[in-house]
N, C-alpha and C. Protein backbone atom coordinates (compact mmCIF):
# COMPACT_ATOMS: atom_id res chain seq x y z
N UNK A 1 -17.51 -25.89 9.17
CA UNK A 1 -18.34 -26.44 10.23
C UNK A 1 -17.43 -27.05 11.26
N UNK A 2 -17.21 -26.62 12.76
CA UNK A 2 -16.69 -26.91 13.46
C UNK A 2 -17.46 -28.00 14.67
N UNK A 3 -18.90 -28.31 14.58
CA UNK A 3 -19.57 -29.41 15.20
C UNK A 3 -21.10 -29.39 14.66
N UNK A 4 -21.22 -30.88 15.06
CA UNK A 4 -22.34 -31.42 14.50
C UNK A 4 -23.44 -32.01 15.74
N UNK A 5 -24.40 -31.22 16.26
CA UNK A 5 -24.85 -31.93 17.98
C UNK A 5 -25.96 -32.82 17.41
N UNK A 6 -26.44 -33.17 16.17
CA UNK A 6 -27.63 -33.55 16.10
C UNK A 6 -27.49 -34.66 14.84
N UNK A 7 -28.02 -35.90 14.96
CA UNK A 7 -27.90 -36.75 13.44
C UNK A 7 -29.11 -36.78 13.03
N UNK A 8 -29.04 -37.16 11.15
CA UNK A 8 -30.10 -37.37 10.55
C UNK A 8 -31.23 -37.98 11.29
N UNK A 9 -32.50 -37.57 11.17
CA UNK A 9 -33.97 -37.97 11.96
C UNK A 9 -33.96 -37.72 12.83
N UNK A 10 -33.17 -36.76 13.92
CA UNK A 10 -33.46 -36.09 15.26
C UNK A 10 -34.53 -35.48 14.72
N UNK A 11 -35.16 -35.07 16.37
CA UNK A 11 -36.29 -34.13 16.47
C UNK A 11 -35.39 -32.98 16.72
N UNK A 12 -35.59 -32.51 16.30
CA UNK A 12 -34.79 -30.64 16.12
C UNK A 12 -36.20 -29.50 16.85
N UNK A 13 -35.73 -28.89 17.95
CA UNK A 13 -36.88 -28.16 18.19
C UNK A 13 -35.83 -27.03 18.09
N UNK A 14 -37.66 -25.99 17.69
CA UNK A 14 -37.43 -24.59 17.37
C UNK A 14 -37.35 -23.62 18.48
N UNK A 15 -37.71 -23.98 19.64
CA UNK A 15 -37.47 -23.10 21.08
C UNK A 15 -36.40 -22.43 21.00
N UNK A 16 -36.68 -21.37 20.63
CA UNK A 16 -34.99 -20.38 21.01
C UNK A 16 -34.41 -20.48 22.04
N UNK A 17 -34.75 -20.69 23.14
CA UNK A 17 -34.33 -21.11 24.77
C UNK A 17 -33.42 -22.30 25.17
N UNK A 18 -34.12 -23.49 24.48
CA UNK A 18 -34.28 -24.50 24.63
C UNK A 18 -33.71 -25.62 23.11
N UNK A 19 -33.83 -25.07 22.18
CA UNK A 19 -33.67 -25.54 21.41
C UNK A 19 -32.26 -26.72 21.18
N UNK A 20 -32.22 -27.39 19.88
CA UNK A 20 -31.11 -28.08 19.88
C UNK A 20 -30.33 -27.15 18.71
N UNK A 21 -28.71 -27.36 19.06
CA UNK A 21 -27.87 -26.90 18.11
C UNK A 21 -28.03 -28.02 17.15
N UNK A 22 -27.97 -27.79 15.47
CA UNK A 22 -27.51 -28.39 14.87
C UNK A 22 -26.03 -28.31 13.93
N UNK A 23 -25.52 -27.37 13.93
CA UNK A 23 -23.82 -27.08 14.04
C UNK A 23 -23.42 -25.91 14.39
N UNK A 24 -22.14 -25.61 14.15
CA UNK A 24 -21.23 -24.21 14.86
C UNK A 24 -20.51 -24.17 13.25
N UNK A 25 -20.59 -22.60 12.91
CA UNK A 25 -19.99 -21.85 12.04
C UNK A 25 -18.69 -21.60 12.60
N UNK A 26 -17.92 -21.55 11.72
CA UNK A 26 -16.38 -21.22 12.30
C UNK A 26 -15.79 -20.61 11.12
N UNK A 27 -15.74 -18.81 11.36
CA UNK A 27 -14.66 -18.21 9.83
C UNK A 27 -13.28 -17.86 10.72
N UNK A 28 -12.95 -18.49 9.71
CA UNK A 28 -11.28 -18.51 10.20
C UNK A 28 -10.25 -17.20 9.87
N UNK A 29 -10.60 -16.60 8.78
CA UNK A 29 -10.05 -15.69 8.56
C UNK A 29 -9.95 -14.51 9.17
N UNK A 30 -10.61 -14.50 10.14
CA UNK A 30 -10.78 -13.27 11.27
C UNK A 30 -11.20 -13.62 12.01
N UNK A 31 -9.84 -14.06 13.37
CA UNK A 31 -10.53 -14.33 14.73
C UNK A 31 -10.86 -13.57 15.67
N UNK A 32 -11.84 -13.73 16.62
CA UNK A 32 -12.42 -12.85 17.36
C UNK A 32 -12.14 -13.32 18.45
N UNK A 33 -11.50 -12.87 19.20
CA UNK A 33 -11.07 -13.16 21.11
C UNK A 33 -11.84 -12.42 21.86
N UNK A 34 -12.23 -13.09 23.05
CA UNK A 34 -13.34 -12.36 23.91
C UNK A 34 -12.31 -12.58 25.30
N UNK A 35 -12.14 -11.35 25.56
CA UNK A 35 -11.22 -11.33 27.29
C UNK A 35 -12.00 -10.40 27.78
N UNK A 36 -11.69 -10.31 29.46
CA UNK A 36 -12.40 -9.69 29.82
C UNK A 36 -11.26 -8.75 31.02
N UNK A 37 -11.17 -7.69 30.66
CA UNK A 37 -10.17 -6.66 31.03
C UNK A 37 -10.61 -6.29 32.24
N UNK A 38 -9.48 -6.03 33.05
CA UNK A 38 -9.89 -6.07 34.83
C UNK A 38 -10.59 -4.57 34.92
N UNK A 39 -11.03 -4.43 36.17
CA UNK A 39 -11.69 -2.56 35.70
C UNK A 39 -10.15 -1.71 36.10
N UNK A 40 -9.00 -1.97 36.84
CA UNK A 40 -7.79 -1.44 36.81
C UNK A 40 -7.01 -1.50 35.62
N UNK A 41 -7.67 -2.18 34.93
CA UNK A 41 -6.93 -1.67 33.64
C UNK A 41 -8.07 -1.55 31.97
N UNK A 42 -9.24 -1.23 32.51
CA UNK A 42 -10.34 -1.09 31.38
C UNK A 42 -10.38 0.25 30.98
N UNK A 43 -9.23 1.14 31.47
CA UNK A 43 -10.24 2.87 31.16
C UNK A 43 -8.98 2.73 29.87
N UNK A 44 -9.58 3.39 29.16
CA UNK A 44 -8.37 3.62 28.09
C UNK A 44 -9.35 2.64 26.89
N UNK A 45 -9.90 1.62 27.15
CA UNK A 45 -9.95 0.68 26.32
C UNK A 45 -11.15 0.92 25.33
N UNK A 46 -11.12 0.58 24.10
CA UNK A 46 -11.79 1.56 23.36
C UNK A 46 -11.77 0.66 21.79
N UNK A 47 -12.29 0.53 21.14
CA UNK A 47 -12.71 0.10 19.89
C UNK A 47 -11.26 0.79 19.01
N UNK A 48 -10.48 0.28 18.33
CA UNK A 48 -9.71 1.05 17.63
C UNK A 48 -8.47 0.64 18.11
N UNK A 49 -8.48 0.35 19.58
CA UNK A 49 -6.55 0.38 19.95
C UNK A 49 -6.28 -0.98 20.01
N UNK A 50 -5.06 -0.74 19.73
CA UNK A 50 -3.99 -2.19 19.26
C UNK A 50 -4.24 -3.34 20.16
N UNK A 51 -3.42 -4.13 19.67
CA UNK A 51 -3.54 -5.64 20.66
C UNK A 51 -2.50 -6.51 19.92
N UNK A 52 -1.46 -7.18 20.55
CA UNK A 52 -0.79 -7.87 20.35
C UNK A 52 -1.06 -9.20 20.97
N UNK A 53 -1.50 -10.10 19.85
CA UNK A 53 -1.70 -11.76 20.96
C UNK A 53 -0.46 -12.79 20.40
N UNK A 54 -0.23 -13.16 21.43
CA UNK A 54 1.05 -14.18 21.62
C UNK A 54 0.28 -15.52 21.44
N UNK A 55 0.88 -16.62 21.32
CA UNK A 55 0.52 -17.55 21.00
C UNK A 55 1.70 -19.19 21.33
N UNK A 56 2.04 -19.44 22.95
CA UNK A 56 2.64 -20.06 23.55
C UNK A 56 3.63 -21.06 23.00
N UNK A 57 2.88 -22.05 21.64
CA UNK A 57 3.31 -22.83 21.17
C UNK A 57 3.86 -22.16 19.56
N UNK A 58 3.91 -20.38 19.21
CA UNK A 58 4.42 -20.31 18.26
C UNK A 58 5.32 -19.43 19.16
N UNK A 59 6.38 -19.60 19.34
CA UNK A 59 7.31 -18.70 20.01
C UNK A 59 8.06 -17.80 19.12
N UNK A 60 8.21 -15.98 19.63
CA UNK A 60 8.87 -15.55 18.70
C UNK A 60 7.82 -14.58 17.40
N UNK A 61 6.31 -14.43 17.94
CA UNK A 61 6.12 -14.43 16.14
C UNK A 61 4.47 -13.80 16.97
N UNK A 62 4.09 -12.51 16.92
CA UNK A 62 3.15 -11.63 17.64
C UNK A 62 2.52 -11.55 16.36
N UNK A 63 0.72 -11.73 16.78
CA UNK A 63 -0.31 -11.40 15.65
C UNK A 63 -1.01 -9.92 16.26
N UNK A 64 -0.80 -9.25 15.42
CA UNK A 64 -1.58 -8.24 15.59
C UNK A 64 -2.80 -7.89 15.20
N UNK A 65 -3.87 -7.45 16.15
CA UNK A 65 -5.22 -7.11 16.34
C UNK A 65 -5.50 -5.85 16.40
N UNK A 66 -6.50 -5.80 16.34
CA UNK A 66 -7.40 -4.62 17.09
C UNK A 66 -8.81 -4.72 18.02
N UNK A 67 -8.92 -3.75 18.89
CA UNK A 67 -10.31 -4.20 19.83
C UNK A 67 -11.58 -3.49 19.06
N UNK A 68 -12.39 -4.66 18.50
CA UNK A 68 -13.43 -3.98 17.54
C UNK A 68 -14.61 -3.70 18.56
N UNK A 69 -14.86 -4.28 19.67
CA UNK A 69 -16.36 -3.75 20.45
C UNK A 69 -15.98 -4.44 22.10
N UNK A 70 -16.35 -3.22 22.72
CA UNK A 70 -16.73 -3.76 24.16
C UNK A 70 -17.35 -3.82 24.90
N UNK A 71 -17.94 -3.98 25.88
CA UNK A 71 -19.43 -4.05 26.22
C UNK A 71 -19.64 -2.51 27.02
N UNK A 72 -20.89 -2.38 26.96
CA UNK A 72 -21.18 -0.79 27.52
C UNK A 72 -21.11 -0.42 28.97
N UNK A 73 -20.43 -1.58 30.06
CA UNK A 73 -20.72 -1.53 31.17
C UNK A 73 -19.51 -2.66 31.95
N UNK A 74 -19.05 -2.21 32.91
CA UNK A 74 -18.31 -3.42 33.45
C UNK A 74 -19.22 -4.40 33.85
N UNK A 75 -19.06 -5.88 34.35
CA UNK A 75 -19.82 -6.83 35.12
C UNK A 75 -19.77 -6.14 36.25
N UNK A 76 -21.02 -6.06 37.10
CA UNK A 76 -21.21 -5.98 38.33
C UNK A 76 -20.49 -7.00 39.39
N UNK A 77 -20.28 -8.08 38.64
CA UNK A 77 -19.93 -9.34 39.64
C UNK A 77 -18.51 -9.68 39.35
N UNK A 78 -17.95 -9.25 38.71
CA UNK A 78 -16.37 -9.66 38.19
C UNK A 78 -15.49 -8.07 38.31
N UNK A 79 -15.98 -7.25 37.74
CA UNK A 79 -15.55 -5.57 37.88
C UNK A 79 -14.58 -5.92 36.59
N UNK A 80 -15.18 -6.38 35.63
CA UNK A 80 -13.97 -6.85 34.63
C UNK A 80 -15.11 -6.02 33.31
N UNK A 81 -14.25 -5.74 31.80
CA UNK A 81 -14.99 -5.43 30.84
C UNK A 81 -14.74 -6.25 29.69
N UNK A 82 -15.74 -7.08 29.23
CA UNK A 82 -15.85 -7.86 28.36
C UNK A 82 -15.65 -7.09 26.62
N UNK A 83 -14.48 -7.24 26.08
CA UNK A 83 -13.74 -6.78 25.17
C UNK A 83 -13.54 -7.96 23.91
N UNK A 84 -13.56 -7.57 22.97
CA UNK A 84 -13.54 -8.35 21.71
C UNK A 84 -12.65 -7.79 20.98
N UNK A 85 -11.31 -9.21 20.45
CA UNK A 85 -10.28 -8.15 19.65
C UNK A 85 -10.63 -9.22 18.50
N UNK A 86 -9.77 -8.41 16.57
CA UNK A 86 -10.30 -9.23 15.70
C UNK A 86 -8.49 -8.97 15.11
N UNK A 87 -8.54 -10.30 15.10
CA UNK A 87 -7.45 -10.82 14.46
C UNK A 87 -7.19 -11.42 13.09
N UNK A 88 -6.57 -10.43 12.33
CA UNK A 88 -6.30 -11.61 10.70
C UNK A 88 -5.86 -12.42 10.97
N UNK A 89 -6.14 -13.73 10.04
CA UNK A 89 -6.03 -14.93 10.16
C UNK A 89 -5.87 -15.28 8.60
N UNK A 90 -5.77 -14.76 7.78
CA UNK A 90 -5.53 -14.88 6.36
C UNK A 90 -4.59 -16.11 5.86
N UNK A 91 -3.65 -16.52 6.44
CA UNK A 91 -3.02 -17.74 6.11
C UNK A 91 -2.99 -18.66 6.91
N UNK A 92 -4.07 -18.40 7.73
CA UNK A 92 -4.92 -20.12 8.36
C UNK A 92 -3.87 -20.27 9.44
N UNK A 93 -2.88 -19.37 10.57
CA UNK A 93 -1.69 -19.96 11.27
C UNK A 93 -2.52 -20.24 12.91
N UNK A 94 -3.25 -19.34 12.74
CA UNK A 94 -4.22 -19.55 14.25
C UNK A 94 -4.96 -20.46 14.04
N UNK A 95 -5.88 -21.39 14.54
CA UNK A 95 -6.73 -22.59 15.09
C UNK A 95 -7.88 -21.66 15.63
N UNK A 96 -9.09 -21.70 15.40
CA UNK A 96 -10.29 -21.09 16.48
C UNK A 96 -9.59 -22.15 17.49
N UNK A 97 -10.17 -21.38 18.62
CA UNK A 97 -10.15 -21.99 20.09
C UNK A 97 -8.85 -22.12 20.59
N UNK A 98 -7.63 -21.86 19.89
CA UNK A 98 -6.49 -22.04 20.51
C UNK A 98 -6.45 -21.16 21.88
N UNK A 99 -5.23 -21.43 22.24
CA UNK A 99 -4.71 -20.35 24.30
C UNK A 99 -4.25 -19.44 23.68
N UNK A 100 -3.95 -18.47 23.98
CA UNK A 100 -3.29 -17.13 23.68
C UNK A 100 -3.64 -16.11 24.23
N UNK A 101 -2.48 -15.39 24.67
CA UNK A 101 -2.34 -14.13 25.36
C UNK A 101 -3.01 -13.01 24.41
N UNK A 102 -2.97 -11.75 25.54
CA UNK A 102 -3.57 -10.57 24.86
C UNK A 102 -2.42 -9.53 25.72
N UNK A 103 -2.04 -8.44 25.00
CA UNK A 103 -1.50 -7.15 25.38
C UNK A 103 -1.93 -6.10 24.75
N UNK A 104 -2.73 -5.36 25.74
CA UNK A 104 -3.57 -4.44 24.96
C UNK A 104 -2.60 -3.08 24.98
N UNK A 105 -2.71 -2.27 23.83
CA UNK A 105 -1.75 -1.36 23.78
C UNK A 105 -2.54 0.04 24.51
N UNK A 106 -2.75 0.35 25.48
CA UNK A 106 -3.94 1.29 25.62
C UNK A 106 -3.52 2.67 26.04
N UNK A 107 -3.64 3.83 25.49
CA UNK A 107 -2.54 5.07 25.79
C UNK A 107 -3.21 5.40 26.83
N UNK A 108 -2.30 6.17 27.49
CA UNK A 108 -2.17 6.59 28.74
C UNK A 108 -2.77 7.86 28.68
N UNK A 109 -3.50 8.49 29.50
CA UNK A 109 -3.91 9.45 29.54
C UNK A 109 -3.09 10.88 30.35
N UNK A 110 -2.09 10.37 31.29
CA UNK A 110 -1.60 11.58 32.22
C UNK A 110 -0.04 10.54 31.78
N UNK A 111 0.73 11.32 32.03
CA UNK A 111 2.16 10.79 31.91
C UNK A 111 3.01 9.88 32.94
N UNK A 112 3.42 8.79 32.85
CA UNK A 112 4.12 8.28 33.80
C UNK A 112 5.02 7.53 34.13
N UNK A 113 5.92 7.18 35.00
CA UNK A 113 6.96 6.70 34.85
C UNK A 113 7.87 5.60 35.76
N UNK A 114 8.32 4.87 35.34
CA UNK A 114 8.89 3.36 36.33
C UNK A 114 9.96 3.97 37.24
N UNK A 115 9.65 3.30 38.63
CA UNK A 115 10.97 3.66 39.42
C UNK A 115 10.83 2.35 39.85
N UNK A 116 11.84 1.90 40.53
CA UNK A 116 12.33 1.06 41.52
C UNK A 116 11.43 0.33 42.52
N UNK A 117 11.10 -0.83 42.10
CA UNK A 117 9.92 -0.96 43.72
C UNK A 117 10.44 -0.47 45.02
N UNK A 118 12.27 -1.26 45.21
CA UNK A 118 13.02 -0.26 46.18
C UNK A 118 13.09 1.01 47.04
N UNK A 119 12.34 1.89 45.86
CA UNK A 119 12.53 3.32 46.05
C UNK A 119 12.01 3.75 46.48
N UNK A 120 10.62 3.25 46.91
CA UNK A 120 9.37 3.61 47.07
C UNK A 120 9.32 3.14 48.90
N UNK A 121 8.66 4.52 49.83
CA UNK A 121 8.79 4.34 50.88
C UNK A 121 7.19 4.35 51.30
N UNK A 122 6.85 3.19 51.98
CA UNK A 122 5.64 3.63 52.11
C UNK A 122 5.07 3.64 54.20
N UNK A 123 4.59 4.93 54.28
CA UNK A 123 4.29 5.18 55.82
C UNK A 123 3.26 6.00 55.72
N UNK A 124 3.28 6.20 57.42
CA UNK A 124 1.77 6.92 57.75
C UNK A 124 1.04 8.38 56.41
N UNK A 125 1.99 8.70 55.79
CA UNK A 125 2.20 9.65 54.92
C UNK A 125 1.78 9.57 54.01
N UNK A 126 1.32 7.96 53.56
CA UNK A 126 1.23 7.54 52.63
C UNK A 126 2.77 6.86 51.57
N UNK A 127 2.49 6.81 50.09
CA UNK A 127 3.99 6.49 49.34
C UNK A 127 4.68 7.65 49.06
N UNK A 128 6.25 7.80 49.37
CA UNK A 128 6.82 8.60 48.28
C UNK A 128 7.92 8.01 48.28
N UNK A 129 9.00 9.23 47.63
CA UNK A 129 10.60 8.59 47.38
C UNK A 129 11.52 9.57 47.84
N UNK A 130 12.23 9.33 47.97
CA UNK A 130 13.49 10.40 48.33
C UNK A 130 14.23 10.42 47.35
N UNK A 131 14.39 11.59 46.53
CA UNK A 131 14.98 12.31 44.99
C UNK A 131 16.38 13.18 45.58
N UNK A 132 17.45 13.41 44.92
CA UNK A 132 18.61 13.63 44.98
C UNK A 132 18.82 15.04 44.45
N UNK A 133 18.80 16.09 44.87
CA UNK A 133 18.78 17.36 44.14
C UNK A 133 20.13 18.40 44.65
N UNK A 134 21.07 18.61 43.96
CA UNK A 134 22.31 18.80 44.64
C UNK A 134 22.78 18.69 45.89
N UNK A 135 22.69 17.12 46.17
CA UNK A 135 23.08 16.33 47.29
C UNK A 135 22.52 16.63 48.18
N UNK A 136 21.33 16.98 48.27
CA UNK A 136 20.65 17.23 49.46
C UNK A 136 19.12 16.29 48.84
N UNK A 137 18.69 15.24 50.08
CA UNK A 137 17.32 14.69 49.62
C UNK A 137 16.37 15.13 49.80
N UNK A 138 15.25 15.10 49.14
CA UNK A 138 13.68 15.81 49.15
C UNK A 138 12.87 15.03 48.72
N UNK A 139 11.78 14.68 50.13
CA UNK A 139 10.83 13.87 49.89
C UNK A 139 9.91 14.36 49.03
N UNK A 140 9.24 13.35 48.22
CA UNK A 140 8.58 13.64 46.96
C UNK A 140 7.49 12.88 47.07
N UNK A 141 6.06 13.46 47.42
CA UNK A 141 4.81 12.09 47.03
C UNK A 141 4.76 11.89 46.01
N UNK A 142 4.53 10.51 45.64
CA UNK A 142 3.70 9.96 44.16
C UNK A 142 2.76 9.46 44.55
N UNK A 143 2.19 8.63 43.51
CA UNK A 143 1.03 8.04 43.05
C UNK A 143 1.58 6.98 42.36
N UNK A 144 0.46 6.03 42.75
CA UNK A 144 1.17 4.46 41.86
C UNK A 144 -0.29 4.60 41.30
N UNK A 145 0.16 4.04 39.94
CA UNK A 145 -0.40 3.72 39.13
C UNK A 145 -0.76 2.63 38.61
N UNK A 146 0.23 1.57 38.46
CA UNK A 146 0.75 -0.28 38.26
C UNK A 146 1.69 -0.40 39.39
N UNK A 147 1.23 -1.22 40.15
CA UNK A 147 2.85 -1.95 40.73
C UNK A 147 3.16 -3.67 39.92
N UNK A 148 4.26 -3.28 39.27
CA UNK A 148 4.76 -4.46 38.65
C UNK A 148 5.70 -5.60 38.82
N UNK A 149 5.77 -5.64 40.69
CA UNK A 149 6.63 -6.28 41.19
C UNK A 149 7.67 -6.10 41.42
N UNK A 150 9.13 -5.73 40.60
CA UNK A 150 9.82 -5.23 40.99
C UNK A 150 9.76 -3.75 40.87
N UNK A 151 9.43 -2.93 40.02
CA UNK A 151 9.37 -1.77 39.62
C UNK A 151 7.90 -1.34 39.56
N UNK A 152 7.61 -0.07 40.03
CA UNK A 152 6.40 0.82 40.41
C UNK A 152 6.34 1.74 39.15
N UNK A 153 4.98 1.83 38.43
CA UNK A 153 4.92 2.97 37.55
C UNK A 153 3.84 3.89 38.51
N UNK A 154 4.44 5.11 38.74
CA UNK A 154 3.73 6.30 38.76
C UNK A 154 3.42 7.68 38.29
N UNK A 155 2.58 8.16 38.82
CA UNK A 155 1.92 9.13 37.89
C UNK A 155 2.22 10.69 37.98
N UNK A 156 2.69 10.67 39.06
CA UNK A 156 3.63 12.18 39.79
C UNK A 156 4.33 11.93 41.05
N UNK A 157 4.95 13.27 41.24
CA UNK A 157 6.09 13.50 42.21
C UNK A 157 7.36 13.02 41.74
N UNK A 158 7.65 12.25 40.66
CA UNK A 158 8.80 12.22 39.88
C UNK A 158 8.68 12.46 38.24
N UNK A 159 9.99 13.34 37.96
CA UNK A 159 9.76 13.54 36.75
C UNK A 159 11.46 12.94 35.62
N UNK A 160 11.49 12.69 34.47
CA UNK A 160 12.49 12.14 34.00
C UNK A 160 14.18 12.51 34.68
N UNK A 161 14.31 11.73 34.66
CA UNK A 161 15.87 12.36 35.02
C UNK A 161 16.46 12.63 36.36
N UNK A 162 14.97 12.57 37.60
CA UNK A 162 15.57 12.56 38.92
C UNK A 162 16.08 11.42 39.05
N UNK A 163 16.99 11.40 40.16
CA UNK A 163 17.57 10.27 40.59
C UNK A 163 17.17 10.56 42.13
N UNK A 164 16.89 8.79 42.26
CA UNK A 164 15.84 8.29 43.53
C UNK A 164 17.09 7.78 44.03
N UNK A 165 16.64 7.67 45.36
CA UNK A 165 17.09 6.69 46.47
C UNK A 165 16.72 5.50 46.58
N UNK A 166 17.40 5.02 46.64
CA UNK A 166 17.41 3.02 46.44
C UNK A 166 17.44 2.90 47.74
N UNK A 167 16.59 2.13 48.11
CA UNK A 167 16.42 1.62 49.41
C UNK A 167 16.51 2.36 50.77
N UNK A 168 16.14 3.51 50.67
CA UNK A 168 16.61 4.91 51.55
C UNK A 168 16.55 4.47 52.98
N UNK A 169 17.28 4.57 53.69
CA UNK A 169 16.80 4.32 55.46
C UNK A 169 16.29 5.03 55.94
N UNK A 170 15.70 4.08 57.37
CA UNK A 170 14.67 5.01 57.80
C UNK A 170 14.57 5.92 58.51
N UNK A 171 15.99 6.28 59.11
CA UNK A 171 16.48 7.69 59.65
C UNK A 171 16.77 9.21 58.28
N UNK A 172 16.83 8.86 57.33
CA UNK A 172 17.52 9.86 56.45
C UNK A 172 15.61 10.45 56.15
N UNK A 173 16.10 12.07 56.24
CA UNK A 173 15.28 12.60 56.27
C UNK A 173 15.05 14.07 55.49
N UNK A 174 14.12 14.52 55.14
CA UNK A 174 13.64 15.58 53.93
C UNK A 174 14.61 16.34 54.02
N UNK A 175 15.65 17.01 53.09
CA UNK A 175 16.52 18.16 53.39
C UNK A 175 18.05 17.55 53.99
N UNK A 176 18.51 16.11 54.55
CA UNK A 176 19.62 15.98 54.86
C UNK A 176 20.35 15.46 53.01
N UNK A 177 21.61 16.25 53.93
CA UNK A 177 22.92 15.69 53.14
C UNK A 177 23.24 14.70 52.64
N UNK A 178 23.69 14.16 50.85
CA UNK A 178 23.42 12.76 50.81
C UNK A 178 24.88 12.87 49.77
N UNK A 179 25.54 11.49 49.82
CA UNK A 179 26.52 11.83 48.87
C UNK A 179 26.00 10.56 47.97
N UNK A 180 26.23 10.86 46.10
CA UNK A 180 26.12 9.88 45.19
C UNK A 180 27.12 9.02 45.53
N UNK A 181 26.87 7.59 44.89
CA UNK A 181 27.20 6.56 45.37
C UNK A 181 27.09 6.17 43.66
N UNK A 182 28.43 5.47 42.49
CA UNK A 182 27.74 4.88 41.70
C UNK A 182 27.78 2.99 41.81
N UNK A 183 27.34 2.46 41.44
CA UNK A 183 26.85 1.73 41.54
C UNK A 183 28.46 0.36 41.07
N UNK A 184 28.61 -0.63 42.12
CA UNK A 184 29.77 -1.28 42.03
C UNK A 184 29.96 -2.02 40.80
N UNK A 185 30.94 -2.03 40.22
CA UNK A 185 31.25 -2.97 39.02
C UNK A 185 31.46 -4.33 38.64
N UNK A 186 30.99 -4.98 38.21
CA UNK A 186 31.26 -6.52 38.34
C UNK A 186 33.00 -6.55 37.89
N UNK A 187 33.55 -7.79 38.29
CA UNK A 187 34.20 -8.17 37.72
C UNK A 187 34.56 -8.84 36.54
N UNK A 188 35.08 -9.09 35.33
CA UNK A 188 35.36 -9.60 34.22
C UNK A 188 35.45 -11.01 34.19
């Protein structure tokens, strides 16, 4: 029993609406987190896939979940999807009600891949990058998928193993001449 709203000789009414609580059940052994997943990142999300929740004040030490039910519809008013993950709790280390993060593991459906926020040119054209293909550059559209601040995951126009242009200027253009450059060495 995690609360008590009512003492001996209250009037306790039966109004389902209206009524008074007289306590809160609390099973500890399987907690249930209710987040509510933005709609940019709700497709994928699905009863069954993983979840890793962190837990601020245990540093170092990930409980693993799963998302057992989510609601059949985004909110109209938030564009978010109300998701429920269930967490063992078998040796009592979580608290109901504690803070804790969620990382939902959610597979990807089309393939994709991090470049450089750098790399990424964006104009009337829309985004692309300039890719390195025996020293000659070739503009390439993508698609963003996440932008993660420093680094962009997208979904095409690059594939493993090209090498992008870092910070390309804004004269260098589809088809000119480019020489590799590797990258300077710190000192010891």
């Amino acid at each position: 029993m995690s609360r008590r709203n009512v003492d001996v000789g209250s009037l306790v009414q039966a109004d389902a609406t209206s009524g008074t609580f007289m306590f809160t059940l609390v099973q500890s052994d399987v907690l249930r987190i209710r987040l509510y997943v933005p709609q940019d990142s709700a497709i994928g999300v699905k009863p069954g896939v993983d979840a890793v929740v962190r837990v601020p004040e245990i540093p170092d030490h990930n409980f693993p979940g799963k998302v057992a039910r989510i609601a059949s519809a985004l909110d109209p008013a938030t564009r978010t999807l109300q998701t429920e993950i269930d967490v063992p709790n078998a040796d009592g280390e979580l608290s109901p009600g504690i803070y804790c993060t969620v990382e939902l593991k959610v597979p990807r459906r089309t393939q994709s891949l991090i470049v450089p926020a750098g790399a990424i040119v964006f104009d009337r054209d829309g985004l692309h990058v300039l890719v390195v293909e025996d020293g000659v550059a070739h503009n390439r559209k993508v698609t963003e998928v996440r932008d993660l601040g420093t680094e962009v995951e997208v979904s095409d126009g690059v594939k493993q193993g090209d090498q992008v242009i870092l910070t390309p200027p804004v004269d260098l253009e589809d088809g000119a001449r480019v020489q590799l450059r590797t990258a300077a060495k710190a000192a010891p």
